[in-house]
N, C-alpha and C. Protein backbone atom coordinates (compact mmCIF):
# COMPACT_ATOMS: atom_id res chain seq x y z
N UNK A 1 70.42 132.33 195.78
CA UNK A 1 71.23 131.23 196.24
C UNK A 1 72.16 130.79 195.12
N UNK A 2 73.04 130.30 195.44
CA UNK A 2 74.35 129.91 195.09
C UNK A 2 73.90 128.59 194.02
N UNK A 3 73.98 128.19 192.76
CA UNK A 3 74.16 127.13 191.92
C UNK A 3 74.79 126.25 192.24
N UNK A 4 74.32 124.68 192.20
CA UNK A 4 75.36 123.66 192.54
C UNK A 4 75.52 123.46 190.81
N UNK A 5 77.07 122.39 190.93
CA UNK A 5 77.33 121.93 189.53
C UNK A 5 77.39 120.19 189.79
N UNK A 6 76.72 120.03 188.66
CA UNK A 6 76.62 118.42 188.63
C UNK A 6 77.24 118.16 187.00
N UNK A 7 78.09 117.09 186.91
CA UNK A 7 78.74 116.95 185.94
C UNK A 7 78.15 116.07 185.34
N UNK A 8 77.43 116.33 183.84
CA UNK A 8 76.82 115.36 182.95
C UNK A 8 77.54 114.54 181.67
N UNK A 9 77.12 114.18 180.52
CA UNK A 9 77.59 113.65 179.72
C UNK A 9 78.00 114.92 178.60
N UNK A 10 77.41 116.54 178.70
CA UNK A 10 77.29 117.25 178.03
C UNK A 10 78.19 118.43 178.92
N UNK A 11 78.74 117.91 179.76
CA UNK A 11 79.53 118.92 180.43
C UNK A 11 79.20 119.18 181.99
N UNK A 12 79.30 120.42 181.89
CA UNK A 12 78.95 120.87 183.75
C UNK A 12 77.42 121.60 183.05
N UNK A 13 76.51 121.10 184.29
CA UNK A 13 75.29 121.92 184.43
C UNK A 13 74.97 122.32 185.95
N UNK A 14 74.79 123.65 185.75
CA UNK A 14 74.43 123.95 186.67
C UNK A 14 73.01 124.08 187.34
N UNK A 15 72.90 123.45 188.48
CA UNK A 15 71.59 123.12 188.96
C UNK A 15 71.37 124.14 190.29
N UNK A 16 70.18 124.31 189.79
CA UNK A 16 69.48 125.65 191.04
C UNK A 16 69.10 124.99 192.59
N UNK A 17 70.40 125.68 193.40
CA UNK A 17 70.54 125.22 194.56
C UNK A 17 69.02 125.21 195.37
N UNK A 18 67.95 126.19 195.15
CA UNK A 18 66.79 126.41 195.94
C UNK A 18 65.89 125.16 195.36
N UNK A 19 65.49 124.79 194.40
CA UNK A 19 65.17 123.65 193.68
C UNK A 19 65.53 122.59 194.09
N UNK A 20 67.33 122.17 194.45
CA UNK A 20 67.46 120.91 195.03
C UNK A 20 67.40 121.30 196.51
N UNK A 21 67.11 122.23 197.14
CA UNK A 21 66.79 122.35 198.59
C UNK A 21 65.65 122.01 198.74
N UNK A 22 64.34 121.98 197.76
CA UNK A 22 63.26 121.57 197.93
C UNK A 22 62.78 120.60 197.69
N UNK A 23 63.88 119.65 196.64
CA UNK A 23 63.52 118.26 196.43
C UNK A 23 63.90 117.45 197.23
N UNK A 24 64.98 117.70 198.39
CA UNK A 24 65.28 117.27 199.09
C UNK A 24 64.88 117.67 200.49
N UNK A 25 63.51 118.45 200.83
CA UNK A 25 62.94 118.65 201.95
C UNK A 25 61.77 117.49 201.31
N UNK A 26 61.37 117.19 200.23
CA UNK A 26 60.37 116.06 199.79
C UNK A 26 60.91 114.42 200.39
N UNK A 27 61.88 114.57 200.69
CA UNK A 27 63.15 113.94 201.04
C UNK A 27 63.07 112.30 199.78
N UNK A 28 63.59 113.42 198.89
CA UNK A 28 64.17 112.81 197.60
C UNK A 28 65.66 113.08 197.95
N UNK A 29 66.50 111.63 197.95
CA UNK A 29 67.74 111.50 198.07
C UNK A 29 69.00 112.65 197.05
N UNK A 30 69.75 113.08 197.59
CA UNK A 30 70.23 114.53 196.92
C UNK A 30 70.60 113.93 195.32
N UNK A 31 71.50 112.86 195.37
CA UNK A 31 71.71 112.37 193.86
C UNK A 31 70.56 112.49 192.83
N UNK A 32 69.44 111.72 193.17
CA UNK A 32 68.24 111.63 192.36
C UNK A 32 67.64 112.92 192.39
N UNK A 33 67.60 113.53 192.97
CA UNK A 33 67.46 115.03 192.88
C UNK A 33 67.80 115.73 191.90
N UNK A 34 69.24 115.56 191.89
CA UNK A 34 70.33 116.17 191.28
C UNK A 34 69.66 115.66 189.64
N UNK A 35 69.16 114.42 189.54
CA UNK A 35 69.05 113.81 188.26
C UNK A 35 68.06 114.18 187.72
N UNK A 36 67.08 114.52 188.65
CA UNK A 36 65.61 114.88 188.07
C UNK A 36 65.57 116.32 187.59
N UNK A 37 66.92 117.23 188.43
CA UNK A 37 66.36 118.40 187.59
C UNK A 37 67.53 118.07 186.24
N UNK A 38 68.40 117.60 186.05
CA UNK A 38 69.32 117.51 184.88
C UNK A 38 68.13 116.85 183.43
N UNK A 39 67.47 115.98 183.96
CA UNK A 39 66.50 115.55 183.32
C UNK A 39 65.16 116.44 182.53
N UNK A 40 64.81 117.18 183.55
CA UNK A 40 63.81 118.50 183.11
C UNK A 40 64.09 119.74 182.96
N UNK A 41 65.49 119.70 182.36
CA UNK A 41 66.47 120.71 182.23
C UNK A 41 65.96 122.02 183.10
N UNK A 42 66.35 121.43 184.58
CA UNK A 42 66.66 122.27 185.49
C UNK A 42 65.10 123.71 185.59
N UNK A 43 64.40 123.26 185.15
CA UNK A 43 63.05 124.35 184.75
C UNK A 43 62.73 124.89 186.45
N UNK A 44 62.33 124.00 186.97
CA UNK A 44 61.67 123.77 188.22
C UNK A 44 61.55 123.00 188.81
N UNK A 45 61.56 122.96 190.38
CA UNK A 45 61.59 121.75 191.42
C UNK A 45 60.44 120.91 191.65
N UNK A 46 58.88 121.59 191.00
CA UNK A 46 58.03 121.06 190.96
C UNK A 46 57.62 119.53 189.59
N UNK A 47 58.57 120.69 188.77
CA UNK A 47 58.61 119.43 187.50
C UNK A 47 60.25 118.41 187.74
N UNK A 48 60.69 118.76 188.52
CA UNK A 48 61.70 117.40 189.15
C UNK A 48 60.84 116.86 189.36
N UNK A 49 60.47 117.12 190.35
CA UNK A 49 59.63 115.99 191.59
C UNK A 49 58.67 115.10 191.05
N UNK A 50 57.84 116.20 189.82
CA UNK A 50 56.68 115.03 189.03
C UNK A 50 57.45 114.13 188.30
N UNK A 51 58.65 114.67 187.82
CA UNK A 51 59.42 113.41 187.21
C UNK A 51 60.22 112.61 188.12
N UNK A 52 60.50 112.86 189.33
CA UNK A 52 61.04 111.53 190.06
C UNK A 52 60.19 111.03 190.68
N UNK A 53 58.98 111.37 191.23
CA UNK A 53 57.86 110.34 191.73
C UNK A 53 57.29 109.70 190.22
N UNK A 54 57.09 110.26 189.36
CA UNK A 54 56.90 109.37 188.03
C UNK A 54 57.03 108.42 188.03
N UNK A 55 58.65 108.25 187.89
CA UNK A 55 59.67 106.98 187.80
C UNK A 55 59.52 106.50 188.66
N UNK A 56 59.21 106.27 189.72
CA UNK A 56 59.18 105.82 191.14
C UNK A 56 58.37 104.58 190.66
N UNK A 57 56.75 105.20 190.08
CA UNK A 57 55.82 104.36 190.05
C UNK A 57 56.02 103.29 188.82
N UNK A 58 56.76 103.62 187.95
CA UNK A 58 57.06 103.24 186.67
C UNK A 58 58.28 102.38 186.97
N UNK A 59 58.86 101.96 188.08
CA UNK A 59 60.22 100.94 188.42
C UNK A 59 59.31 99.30 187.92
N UNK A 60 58.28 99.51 187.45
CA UNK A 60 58.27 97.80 187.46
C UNK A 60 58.68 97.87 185.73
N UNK A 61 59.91 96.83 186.10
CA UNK A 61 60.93 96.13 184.60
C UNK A 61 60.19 95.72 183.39
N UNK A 62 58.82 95.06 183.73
CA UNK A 62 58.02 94.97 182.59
C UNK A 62 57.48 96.13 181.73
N UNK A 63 56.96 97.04 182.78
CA UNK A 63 56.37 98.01 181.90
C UNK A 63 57.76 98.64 181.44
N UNK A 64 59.10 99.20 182.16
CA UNK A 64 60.01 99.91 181.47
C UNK A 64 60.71 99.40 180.55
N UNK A 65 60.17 98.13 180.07
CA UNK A 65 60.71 97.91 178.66
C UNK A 65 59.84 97.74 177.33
N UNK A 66 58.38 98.16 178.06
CA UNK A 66 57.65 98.04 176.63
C UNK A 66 57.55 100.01 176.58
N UNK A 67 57.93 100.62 177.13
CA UNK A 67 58.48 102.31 177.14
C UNK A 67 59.45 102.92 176.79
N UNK A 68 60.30 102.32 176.13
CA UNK A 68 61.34 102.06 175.46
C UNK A 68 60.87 103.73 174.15
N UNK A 69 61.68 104.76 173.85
CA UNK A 69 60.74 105.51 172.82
C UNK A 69 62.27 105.39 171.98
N UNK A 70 61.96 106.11 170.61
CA UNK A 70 62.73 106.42 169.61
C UNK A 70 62.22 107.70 168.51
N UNK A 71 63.30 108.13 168.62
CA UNK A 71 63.11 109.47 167.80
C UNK A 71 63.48 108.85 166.03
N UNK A 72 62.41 108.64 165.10
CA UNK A 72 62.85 108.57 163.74
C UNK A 72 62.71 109.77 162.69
N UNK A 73 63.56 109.70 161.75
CA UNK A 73 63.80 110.64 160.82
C UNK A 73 63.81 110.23 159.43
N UNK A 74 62.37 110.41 158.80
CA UNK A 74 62.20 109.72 157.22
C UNK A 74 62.56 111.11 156.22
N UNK A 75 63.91 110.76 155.42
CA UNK A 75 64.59 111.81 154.55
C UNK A 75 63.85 111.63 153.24
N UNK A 76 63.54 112.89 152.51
CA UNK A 76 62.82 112.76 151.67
C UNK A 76 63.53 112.57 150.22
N UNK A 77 63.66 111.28 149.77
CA UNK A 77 65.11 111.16 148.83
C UNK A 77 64.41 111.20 147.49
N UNK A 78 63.58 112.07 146.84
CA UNK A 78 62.94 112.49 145.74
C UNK A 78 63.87 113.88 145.73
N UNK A 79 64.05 114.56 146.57
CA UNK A 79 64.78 115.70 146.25
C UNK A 79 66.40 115.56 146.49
N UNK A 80 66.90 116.48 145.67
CA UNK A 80 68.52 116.70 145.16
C UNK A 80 68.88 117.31 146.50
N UNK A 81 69.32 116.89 147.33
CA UNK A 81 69.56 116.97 148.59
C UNK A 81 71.56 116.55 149.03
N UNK A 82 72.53 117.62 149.19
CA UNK A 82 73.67 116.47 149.45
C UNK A 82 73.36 116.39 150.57
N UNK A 83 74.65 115.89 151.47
CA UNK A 83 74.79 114.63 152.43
C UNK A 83 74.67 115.71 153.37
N UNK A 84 75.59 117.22 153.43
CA UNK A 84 75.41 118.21 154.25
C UNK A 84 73.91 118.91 154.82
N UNK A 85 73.42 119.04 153.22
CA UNK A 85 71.66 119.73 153.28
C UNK A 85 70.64 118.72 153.79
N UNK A 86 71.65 117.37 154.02
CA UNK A 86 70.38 116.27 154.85
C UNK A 86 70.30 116.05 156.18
N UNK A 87 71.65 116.43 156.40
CA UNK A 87 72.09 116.46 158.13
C UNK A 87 71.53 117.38 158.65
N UNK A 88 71.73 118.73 157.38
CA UNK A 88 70.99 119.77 158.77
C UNK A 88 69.61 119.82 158.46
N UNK A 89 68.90 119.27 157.55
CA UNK A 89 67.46 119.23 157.97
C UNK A 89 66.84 117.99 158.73
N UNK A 90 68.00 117.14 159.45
CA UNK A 90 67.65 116.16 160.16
C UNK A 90 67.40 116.97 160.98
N UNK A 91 68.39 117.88 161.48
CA UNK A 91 68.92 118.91 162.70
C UNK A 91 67.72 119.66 162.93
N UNK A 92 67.16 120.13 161.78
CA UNK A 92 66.00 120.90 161.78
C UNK A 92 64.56 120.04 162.61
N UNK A 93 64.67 119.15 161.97
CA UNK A 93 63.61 118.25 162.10
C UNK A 93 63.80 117.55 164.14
N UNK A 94 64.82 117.47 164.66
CA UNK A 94 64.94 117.12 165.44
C UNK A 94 64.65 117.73 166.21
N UNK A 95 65.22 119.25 166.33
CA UNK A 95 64.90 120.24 167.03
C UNK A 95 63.22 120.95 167.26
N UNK A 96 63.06 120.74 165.74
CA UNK A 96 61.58 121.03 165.79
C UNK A 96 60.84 119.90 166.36
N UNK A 97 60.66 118.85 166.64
CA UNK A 97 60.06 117.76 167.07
C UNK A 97 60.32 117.93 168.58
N UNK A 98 61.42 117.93 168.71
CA UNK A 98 61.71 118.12 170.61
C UNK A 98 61.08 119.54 171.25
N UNK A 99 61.23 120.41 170.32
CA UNK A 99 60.62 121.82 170.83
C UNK A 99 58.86 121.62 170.69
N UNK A 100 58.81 120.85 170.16
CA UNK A 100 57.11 120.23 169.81
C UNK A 100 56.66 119.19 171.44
N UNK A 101 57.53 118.92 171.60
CA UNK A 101 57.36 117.88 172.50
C UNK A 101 57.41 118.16 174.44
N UNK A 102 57.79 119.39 174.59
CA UNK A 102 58.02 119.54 175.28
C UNK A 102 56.93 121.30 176.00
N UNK A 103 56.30 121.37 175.09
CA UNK A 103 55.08 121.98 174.85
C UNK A 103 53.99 122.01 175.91
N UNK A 104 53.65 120.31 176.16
CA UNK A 104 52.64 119.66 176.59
C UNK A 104 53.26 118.69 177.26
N UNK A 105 52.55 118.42 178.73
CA UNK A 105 52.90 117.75 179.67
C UNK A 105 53.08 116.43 179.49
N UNK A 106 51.72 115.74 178.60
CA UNK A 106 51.82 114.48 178.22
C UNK A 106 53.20 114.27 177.08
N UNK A 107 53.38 114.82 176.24
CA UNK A 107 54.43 114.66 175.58
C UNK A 107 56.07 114.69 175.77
N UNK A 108 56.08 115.53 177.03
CA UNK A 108 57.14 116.19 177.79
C UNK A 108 57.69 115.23 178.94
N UNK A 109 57.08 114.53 179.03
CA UNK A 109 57.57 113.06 179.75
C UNK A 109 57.77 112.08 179.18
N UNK A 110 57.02 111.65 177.90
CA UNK A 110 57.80 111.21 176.78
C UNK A 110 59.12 111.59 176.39
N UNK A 111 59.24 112.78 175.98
CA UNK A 111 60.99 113.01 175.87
C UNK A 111 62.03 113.26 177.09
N UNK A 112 61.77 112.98 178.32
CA UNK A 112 62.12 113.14 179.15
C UNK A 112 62.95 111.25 179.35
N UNK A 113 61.59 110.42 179.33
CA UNK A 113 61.85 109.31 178.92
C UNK A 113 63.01 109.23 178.02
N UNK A 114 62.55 109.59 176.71
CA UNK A 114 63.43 109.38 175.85
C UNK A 114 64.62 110.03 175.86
N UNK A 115 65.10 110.39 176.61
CA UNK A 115 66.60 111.49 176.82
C UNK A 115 67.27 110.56 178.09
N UNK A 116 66.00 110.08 179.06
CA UNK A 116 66.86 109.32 180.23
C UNK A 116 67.41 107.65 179.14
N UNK A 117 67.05 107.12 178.46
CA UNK A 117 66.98 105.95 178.56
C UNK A 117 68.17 106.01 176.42
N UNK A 118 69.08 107.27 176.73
CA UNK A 118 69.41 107.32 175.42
C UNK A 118 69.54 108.05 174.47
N UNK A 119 68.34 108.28 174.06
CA UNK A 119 67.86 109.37 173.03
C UNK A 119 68.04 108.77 171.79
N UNK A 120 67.14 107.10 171.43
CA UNK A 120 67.40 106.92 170.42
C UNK A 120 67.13 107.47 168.60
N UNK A 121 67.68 107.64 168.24
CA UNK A 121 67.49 108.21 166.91
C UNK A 121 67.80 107.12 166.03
N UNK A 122 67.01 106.97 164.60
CA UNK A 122 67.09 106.05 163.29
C UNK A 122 66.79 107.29 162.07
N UNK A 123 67.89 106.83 161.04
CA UNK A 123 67.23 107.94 160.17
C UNK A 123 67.05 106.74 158.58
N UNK A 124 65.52 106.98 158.06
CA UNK A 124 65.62 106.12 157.06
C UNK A 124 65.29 107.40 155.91
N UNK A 125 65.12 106.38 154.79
CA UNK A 125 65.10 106.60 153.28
C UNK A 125 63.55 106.77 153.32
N UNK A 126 62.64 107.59 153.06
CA UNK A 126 61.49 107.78 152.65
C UNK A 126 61.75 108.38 150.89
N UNK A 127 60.32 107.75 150.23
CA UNK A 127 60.85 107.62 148.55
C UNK A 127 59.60 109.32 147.93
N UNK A 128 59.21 109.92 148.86
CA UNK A 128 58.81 110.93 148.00
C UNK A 128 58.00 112.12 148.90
N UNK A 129 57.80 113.19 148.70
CA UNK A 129 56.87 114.04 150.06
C UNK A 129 55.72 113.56 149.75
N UNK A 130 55.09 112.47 148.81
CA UNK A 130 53.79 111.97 149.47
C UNK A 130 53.86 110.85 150.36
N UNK A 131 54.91 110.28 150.43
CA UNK A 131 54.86 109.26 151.58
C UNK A 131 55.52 109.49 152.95
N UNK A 132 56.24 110.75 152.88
CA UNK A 132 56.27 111.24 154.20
C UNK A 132 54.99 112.21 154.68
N UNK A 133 54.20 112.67 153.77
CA UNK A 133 52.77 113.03 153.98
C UNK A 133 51.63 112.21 154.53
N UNK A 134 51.78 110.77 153.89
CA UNK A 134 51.14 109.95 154.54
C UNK A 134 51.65 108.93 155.64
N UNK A 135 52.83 109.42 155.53
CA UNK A 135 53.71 108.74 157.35
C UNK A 135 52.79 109.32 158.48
N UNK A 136 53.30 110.80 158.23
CA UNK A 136 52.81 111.66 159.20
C UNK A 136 51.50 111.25 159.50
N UNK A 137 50.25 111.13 158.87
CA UNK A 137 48.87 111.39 158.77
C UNK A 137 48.77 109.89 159.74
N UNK A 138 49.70 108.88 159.14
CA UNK A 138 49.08 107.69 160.05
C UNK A 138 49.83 107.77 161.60
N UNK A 139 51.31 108.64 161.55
CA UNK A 139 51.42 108.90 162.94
C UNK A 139 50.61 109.73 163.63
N UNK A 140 49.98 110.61 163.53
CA UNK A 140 48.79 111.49 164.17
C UNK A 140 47.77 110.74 163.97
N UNK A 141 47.24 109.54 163.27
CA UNK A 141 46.36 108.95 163.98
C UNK A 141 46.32 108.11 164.98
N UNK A 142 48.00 107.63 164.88
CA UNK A 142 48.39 106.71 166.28
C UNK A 142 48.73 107.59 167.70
N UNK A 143 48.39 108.81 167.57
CA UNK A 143 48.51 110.28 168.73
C UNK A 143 49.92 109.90 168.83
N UNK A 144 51.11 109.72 167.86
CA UNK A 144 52.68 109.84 168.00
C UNK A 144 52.68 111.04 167.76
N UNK A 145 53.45 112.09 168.35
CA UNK A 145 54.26 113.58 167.72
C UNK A 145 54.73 113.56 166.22
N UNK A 146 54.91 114.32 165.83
CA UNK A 146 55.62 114.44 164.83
C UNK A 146 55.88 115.60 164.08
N UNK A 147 56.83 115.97 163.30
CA UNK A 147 56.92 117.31 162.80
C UNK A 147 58.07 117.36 161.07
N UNK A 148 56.87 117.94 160.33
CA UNK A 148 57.91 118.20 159.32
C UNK A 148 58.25 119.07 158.94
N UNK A 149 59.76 119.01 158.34
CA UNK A 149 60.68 120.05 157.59
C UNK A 149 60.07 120.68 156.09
N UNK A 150 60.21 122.01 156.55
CA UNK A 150 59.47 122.52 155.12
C UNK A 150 60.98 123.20 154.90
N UNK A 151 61.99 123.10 153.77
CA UNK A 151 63.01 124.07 153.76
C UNK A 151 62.10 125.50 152.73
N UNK A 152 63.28 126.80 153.40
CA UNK A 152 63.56 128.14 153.13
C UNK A 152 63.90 128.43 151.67
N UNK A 153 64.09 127.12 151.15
CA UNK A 153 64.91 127.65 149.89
C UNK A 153 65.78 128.24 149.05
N UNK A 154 66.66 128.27 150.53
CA UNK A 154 68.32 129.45 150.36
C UNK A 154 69.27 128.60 149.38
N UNK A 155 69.22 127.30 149.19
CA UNK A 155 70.36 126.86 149.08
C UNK A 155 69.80 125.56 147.64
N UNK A 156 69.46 124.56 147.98
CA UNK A 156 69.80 123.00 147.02
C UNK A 156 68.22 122.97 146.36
N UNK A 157 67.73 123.35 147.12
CA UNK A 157 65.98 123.08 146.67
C UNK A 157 64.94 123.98 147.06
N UNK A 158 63.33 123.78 145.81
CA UNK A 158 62.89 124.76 146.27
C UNK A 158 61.94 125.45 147.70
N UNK A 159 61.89 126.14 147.87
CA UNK A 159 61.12 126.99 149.17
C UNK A 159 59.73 126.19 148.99
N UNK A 160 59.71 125.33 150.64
CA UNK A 160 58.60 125.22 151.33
C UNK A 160 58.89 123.50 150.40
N UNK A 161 59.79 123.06 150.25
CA UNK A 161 60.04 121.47 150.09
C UNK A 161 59.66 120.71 151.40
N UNK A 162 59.12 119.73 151.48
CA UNK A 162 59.40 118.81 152.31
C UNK A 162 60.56 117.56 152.55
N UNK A 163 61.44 117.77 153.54
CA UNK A 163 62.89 117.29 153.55
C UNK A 163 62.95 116.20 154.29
N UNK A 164 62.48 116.32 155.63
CA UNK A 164 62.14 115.83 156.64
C UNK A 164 61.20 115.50 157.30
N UNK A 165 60.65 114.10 157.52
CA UNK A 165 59.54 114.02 158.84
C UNK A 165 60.37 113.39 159.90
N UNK A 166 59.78 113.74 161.10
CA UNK A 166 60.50 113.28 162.03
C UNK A 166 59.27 112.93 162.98
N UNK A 167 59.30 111.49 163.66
CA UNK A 167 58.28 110.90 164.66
C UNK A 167 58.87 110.67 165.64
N UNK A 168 58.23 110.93 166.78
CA UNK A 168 58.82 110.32 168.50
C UNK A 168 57.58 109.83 169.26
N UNK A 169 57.86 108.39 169.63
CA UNK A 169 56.75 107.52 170.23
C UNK A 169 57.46 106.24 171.08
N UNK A 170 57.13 105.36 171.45
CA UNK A 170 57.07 103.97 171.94
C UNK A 170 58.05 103.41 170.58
N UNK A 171 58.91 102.70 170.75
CA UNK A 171 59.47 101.72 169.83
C UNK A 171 58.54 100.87 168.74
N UNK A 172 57.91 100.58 169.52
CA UNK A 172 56.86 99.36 168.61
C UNK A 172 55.93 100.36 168.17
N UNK A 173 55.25 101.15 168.25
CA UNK A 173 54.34 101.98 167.77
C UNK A 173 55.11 102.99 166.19
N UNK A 174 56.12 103.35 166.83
CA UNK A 174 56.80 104.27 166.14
C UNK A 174 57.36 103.25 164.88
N UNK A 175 57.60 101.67 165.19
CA UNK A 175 57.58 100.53 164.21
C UNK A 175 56.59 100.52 163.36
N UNK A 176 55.37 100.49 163.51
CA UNK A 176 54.22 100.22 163.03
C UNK A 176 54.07 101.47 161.49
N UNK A 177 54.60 102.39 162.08
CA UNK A 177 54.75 103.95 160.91
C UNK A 177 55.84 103.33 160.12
N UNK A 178 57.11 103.11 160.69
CA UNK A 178 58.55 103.46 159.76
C UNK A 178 58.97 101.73 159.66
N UNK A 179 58.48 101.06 160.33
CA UNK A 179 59.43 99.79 160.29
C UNK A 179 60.12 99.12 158.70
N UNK A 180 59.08 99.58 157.67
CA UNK A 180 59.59 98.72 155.94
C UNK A 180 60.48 99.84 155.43
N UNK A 181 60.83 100.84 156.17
CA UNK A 181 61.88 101.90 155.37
C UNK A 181 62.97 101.28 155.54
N UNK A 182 63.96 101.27 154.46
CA UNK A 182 65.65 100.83 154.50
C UNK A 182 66.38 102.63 155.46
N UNK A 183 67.36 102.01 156.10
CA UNK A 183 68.03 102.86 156.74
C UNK A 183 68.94 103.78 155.59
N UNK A 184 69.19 105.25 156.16
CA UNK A 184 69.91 106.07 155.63
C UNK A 184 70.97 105.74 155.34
N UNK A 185 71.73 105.38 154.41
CA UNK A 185 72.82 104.80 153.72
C UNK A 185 74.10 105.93 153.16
């Protein structure tokens, strides 16, 4: 079957016409359809559907504002790092965290969340790889994701540095880890 195109913020995506034929025999309205697979990047009609009956149940305003998530990024400013070699191990770090996240079901609606409502990102100043060592350790005890940058050592610093941690959780939770860091300057 033939691809429909739905026009996003990232361009044209094309959405699998048999997929929205089936979210809409669930008789999920064709728009929201259309949104749920743009949302679960188009995988399957079964993981639309768990994500638009999701939301369905999740419409009460109280709870969707204490669900609020944020993607943070603590740079490890002990190492000789320029402004270029920090961006792309944000890049690194981001990618690896979202490819982490999307793994596992419970986590995978978390960033699903976090992609509908934004995709907020903060990037602060962390002062050494032992305190992005012990970021991490207290975000995995709060069951937040998280993932750090070990660089290759091609370029500014040495192989298997720690550059980057990067956490994705609840706002206030993900506060509780990073909130006393000064922002990336």
């Amino acid at each position: 079957m033939e691809p429909c195109e739905q026009e996003s913020s990232e361009g044209t995506m094309e959405i699998n016409a048999d997929y929205l034929k089936q979210l809409k025999d669930l008789d999920i309205p064709e728009d929201e359809a259309k949104q749920a697979l743009i949302l679960t990047g188009n995988v399957s009609a079964e993981e639309a559907a768990i994500f638009y009956f999701d939301s369905l149940e999740n419409q009460n305003p109280e709870a969707d504002e204490q669900n609020y998530y944020k993607m943070v990024f603590v740079v490890n400013m002990e190492l000789p790092m320029g402004m270029g070699k920090i961006a792309a191990q944000v890049g690194h770090a981001a990618v690896g965290l979202y490819q982490l996240l999307l793994k596992e079901s419970r986590t995978r609606e978390m960033a699903y969340r976090w992609d509908e409502h934004g995709a907020k990102k903060v990037v602060l100043q962390g002062s050494s790889t032992t305190q992005l060592m012990d970021l991490q350790a207290l975000a995995l005890s709060m069951n937040l994701p998280s993932y750090i940058v070990q660089d290759a050592g091609r370029t500014q610093i040495a192989s298997g540095s720690h550059t980057v941690l990067s956490i994705m959780g609840e706002e206030e939770s993900v506060n509780k880890v990073t909130g006393k860091l000064k922002l990336l300057n």
